[in-house]
PDB file of N, CA and C in Angstrom:
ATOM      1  N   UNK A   1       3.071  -1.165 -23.077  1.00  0.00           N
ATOM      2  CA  UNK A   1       2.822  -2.223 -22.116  1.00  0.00           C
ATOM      3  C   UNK A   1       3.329  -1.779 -20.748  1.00  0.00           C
ATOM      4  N   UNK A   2       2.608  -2.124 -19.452  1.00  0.00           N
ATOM      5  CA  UNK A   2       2.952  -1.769 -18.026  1.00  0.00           C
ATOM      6  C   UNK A   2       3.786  -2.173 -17.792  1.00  0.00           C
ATOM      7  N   UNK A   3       4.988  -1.848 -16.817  1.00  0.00           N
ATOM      8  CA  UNK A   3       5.748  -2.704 -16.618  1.00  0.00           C
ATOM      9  C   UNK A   3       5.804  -3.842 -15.331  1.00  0.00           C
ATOM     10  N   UNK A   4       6.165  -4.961 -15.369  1.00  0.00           N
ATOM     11  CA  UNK A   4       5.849  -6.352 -14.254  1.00  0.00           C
ATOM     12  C   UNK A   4       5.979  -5.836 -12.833  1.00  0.00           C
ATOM     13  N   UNK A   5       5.099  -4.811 -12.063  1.00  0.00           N
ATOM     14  CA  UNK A   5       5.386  -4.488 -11.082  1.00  0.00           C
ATOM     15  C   UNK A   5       6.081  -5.380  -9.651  1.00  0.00           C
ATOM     16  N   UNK A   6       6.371  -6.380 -10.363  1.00  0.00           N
ATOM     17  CA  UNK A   6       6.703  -7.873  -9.406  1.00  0.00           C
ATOM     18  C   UNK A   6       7.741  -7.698  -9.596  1.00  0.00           C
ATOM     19  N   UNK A   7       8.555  -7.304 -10.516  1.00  0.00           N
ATOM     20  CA  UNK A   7      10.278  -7.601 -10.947  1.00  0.00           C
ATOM     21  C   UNK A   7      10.364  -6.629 -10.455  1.00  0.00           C
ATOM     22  N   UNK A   8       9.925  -5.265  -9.863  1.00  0.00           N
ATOM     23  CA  UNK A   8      10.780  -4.292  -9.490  1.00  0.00           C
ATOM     24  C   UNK A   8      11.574  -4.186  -8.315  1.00  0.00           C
ATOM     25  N   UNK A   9      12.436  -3.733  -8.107  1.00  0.00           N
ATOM     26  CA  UNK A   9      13.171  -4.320  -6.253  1.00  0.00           C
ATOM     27  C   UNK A   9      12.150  -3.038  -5.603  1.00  0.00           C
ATOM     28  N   UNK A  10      12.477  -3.916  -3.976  1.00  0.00           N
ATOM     29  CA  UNK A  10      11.408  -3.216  -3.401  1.00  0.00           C
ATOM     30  C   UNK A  10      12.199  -3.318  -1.961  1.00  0.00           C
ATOM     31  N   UNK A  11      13.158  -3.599  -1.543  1.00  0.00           N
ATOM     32  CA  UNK A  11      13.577  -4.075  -0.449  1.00  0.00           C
ATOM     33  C   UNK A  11      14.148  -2.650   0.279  1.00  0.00           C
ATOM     34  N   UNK A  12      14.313  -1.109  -0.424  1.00  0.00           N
ATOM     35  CA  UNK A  12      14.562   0.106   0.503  1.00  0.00           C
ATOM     36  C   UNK A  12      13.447   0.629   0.187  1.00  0.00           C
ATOM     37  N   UNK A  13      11.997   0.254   0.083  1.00  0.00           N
ATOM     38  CA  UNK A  13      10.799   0.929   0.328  1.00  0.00           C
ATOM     39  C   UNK A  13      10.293   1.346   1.666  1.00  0.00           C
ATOM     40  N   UNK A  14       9.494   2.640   1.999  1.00  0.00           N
ATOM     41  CA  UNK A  14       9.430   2.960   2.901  1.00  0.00           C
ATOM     42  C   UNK A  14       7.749   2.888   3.342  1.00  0.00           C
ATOM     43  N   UNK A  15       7.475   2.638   3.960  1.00  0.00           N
ATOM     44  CA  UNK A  15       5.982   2.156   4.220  1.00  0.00           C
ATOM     45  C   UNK A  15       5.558   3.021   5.320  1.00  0.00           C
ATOM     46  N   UNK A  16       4.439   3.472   5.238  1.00  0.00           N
ATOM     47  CA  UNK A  16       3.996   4.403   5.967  1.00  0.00           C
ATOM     48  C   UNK A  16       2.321   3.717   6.309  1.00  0.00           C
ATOM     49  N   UNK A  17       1.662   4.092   7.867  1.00  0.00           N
ATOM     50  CA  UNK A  17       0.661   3.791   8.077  1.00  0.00           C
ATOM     51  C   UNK A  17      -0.798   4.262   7.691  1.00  0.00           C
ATOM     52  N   UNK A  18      -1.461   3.960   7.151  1.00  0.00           N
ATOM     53  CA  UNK A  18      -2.620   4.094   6.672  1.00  0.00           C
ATOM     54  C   UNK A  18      -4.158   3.601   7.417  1.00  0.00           C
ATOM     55  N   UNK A  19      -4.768   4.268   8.165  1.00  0.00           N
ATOM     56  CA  UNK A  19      -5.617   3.653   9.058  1.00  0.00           C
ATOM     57  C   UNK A  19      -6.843   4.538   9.095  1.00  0.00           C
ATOM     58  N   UNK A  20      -8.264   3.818   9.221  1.00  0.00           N
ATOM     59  CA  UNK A  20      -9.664   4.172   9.067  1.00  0.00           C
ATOM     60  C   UNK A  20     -10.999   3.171   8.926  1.00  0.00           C
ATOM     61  N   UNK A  21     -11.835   3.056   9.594  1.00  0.00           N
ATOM     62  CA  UNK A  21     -12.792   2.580   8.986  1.00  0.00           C
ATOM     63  C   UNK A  21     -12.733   1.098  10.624  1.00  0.00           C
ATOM     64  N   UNK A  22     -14.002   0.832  11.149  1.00  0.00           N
ATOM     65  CA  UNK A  22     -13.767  -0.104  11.964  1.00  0.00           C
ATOM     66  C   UNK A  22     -13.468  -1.504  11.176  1.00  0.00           C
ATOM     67  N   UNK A  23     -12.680  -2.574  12.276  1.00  0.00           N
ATOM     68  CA  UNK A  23     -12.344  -3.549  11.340  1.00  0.00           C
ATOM     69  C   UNK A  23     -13.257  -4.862  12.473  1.00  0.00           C
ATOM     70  N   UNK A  24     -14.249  -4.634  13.103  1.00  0.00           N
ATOM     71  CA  UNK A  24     -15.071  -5.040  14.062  1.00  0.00           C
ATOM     72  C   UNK A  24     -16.315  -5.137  13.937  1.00  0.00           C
ATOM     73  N   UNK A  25     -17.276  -6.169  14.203  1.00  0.00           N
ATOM     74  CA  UNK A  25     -18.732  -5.409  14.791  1.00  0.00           C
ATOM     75  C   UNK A  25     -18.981  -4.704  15.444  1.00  0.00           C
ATOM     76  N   UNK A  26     -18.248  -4.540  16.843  1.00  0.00           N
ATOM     77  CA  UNK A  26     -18.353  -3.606  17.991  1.00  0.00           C
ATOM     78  C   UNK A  26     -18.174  -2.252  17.734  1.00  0.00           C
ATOM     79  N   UNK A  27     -17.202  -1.713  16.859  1.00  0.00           N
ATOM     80  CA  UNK A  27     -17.014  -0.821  16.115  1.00  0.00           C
ATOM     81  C   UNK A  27     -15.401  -0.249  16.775  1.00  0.00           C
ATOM     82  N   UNK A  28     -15.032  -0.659  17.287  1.00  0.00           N
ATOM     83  CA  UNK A  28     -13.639  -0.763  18.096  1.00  0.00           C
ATOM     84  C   UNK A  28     -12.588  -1.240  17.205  1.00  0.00           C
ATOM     85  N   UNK A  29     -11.337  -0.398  17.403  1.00  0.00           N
ATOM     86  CA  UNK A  29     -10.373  -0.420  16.556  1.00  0.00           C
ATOM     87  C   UNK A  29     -10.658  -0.020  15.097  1.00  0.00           C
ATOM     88  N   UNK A  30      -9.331   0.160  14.536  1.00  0.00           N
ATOM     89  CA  UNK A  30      -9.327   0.720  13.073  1.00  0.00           C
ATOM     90  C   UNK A  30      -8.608  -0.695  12.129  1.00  0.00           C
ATOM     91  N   UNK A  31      -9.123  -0.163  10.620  1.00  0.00           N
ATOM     92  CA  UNK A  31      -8.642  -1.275  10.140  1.00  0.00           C
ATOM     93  C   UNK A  31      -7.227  -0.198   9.736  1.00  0.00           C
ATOM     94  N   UNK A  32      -5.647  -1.060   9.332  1.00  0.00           N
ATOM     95  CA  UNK A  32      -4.783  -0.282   8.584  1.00  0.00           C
ATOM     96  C   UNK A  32      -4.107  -1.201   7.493  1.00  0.00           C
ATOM     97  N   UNK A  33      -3.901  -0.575   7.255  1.00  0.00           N
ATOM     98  CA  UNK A  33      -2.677  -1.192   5.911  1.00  0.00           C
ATOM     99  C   UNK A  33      -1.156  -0.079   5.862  1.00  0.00           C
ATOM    100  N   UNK A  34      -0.081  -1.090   5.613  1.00  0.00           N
ATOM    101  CA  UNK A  34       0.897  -0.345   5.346  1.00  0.00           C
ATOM    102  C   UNK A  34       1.153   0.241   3.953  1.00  0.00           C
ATOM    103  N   UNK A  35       1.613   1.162   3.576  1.00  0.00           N
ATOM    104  CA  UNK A  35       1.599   1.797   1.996  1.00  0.00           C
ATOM    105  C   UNK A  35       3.064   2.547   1.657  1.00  0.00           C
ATOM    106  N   UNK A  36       3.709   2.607   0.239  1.00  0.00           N
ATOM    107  CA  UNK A  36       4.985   3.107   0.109  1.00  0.00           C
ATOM    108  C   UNK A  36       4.828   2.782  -1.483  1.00  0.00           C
ATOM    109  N   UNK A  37       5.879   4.101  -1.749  1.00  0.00           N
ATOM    110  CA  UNK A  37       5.806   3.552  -3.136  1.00  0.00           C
ATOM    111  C   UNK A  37       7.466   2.901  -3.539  1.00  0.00           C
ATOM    112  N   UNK A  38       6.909   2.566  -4.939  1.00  0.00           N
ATOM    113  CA  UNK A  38       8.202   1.267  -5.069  1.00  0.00           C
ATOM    114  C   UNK A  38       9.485   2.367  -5.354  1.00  0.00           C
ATOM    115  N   UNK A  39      10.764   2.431  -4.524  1.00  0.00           N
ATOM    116  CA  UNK A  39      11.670   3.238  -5.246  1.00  0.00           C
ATOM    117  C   UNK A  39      12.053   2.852  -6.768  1.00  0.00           C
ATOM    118  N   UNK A  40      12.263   4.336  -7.009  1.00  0.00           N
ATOM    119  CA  UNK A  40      12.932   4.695  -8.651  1.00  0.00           C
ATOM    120  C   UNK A  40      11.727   4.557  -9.328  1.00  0.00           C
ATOM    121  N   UNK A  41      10.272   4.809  -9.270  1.00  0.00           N
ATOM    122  CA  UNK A  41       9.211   4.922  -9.491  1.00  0.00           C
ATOM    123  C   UNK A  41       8.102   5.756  -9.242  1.00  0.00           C
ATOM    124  N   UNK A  42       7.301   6.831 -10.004  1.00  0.00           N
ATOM    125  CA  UNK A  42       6.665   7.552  -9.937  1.00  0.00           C
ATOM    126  C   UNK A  42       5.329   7.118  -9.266  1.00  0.00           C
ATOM    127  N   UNK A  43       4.747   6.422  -9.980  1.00  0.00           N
ATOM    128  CA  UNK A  43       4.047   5.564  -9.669  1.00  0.00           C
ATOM    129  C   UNK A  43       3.400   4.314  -9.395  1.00  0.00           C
ATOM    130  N   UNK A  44       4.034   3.186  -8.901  1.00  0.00           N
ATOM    131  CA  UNK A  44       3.868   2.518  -8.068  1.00  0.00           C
ATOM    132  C   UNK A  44       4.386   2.434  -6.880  1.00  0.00           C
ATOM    133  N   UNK A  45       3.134   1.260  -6.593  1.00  0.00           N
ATOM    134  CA  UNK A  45       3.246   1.388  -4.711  1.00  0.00           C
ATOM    135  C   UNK A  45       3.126  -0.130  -3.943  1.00  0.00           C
ATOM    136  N   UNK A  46       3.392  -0.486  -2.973  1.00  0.00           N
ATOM    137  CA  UNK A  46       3.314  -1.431  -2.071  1.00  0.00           C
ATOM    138  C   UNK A  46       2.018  -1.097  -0.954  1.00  0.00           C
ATOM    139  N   UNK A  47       1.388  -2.119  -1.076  1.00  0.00           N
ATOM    140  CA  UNK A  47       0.405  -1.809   0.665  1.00  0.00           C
ATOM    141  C   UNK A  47       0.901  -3.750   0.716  1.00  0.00           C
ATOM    142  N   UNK A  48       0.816  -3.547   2.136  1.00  0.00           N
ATOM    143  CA  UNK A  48       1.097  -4.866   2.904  1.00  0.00           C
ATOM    144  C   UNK A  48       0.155  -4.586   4.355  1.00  0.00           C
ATOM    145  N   UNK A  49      -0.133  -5.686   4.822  1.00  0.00           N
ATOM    146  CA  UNK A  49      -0.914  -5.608   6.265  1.00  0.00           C
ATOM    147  C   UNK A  49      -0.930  -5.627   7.088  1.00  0.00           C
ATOM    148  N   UNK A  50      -0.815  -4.523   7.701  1.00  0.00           N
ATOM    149  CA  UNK A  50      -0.344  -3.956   9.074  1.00  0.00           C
ATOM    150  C   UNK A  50      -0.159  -4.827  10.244  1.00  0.00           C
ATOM    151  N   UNK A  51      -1.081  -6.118  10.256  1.00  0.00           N
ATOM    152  CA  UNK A  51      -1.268  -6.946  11.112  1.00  0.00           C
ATOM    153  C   UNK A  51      -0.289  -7.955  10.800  1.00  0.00           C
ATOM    154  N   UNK A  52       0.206  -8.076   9.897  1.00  0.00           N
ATOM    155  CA  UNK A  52       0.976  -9.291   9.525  1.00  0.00           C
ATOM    156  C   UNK A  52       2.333  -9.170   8.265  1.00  0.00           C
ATOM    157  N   UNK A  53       3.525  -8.791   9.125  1.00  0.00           N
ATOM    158  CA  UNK A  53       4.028  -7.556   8.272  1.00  0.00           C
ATOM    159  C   UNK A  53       4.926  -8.603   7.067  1.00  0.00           C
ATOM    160  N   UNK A  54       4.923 -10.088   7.973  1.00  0.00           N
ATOM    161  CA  UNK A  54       5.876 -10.882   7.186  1.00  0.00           C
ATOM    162  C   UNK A  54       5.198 -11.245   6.054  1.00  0.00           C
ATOM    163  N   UNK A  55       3.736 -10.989   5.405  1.00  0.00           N
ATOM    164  CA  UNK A  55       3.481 -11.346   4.230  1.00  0.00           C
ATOM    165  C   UNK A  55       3.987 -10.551   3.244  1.00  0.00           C
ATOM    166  N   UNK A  56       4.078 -10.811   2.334  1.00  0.00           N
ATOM    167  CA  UNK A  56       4.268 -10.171   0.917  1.00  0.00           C
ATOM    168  C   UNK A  56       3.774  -9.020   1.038  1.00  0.00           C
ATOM    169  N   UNK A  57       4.008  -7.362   0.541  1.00  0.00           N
ATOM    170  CA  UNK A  57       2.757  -6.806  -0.294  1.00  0.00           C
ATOM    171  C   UNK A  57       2.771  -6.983  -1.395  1.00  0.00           C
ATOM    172  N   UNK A  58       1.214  -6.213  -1.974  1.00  0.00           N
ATOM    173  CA  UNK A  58       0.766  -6.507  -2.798  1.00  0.00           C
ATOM    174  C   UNK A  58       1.786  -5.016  -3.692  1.00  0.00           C
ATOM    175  N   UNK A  59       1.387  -5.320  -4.737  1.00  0.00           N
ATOM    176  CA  UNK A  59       1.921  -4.014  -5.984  1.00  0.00           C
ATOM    177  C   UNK A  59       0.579  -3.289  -6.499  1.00  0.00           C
ATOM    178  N   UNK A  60       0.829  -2.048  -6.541  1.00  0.00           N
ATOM    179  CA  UNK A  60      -0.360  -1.503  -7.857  1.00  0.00           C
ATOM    180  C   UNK A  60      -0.017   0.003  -7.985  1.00  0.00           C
ATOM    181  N   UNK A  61      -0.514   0.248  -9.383  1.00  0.00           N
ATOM    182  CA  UNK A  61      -0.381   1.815 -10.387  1.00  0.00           C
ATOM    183  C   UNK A  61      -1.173   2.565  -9.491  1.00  0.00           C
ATOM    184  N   UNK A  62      -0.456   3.702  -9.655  1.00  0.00           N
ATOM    185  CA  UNK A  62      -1.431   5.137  -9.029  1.00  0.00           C
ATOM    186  C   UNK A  62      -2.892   4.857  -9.557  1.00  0.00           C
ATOM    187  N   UNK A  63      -2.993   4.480 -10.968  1.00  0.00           N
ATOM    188  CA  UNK A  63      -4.129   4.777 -11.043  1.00  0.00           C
ATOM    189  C   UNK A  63      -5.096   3.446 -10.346  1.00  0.00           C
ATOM    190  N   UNK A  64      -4.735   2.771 -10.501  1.00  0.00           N
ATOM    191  CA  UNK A  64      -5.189   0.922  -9.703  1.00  0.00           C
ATOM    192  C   UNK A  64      -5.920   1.970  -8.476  1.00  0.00           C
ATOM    193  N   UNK A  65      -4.777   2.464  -7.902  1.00  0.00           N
ATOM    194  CA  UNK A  65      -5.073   2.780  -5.726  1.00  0.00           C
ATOM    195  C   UNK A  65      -6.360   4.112  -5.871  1.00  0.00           C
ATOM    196  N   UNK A  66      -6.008   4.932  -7.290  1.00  0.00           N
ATOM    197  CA  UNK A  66      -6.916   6.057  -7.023  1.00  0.00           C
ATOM    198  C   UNK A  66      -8.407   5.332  -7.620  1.00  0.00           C
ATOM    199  N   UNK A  67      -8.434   4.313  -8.697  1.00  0.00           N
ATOM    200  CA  UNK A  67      -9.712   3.850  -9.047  1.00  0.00           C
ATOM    201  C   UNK A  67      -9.775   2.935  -7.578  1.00  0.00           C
ATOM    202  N   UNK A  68      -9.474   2.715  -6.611  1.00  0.00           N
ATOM    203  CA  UNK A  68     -10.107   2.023  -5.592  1.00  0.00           C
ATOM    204  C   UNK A  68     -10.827   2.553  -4.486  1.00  0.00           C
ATOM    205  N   UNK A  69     -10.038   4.074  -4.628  1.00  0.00           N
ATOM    206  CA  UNK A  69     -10.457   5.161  -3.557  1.00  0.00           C
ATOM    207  C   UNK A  69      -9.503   5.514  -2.688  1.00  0.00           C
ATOM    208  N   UNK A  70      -7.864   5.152  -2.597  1.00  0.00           N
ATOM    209  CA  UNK A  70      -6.794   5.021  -2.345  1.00  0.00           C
ATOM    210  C   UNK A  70      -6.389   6.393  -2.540  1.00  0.00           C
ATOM    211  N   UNK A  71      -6.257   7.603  -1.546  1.00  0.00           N
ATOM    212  CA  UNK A  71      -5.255   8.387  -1.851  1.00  0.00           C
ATOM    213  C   UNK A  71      -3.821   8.289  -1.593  1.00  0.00           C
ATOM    214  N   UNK A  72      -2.980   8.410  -2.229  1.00  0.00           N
ATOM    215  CA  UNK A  72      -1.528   8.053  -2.151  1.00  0.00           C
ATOM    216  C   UNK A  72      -0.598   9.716  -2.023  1.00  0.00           C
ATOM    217  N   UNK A  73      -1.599  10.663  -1.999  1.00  0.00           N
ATOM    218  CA  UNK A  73      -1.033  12.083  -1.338  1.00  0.00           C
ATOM    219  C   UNK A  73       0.187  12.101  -0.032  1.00  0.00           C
ATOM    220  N   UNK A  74      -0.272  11.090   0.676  1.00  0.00           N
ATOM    221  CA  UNK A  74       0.531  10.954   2.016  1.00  0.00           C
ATOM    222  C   UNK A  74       1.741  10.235   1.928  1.00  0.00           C
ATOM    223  N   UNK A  75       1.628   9.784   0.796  1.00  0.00           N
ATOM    224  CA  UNK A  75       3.275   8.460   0.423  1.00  0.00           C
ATOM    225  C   UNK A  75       3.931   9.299  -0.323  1.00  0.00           C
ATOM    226  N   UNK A  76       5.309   9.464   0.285  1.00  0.00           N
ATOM    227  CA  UNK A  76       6.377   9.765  -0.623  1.00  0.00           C
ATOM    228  C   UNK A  76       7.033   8.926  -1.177  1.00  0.00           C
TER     229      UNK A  76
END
């Protein structure tokens, strides 16, 4: 069984910027998300939204971010 990626502490995670793709009609500006993985963990990770840092992030498995199209190469 996975383990509750919600119970894990997350509060010395380090989040790094992630940015591509317009987030516009005009085609101006990029969309980003913030990304980090959860310490004391191989694989999981945090993305939260760049625009709005006081929400929650979200949690998910390496494999969750790589079946989305998510490379996580750049997160230590």
């Amino acid at each position: 069984m996975s383990p509750n990626l919600y119970a894990l502490p997350s509060a010395n995670a380090t989040l790094v910027r992630l940015c591509g793709g317009n987030n516009n009609e005009d085609g101006e500006g990029e969309a980003c998300m913030l990304i980090g993985r959860i310490p004391g963990t191989s694989d999981a990770y945090l993305i939260a939204d760049s625009k709005n840092p006081a929400a929650s992030p979200l949690r998910f498995t390496e494999a969750e971010l790589r079946a989305a199209g998510i490379d996580t190469t750049a997160v230590r």
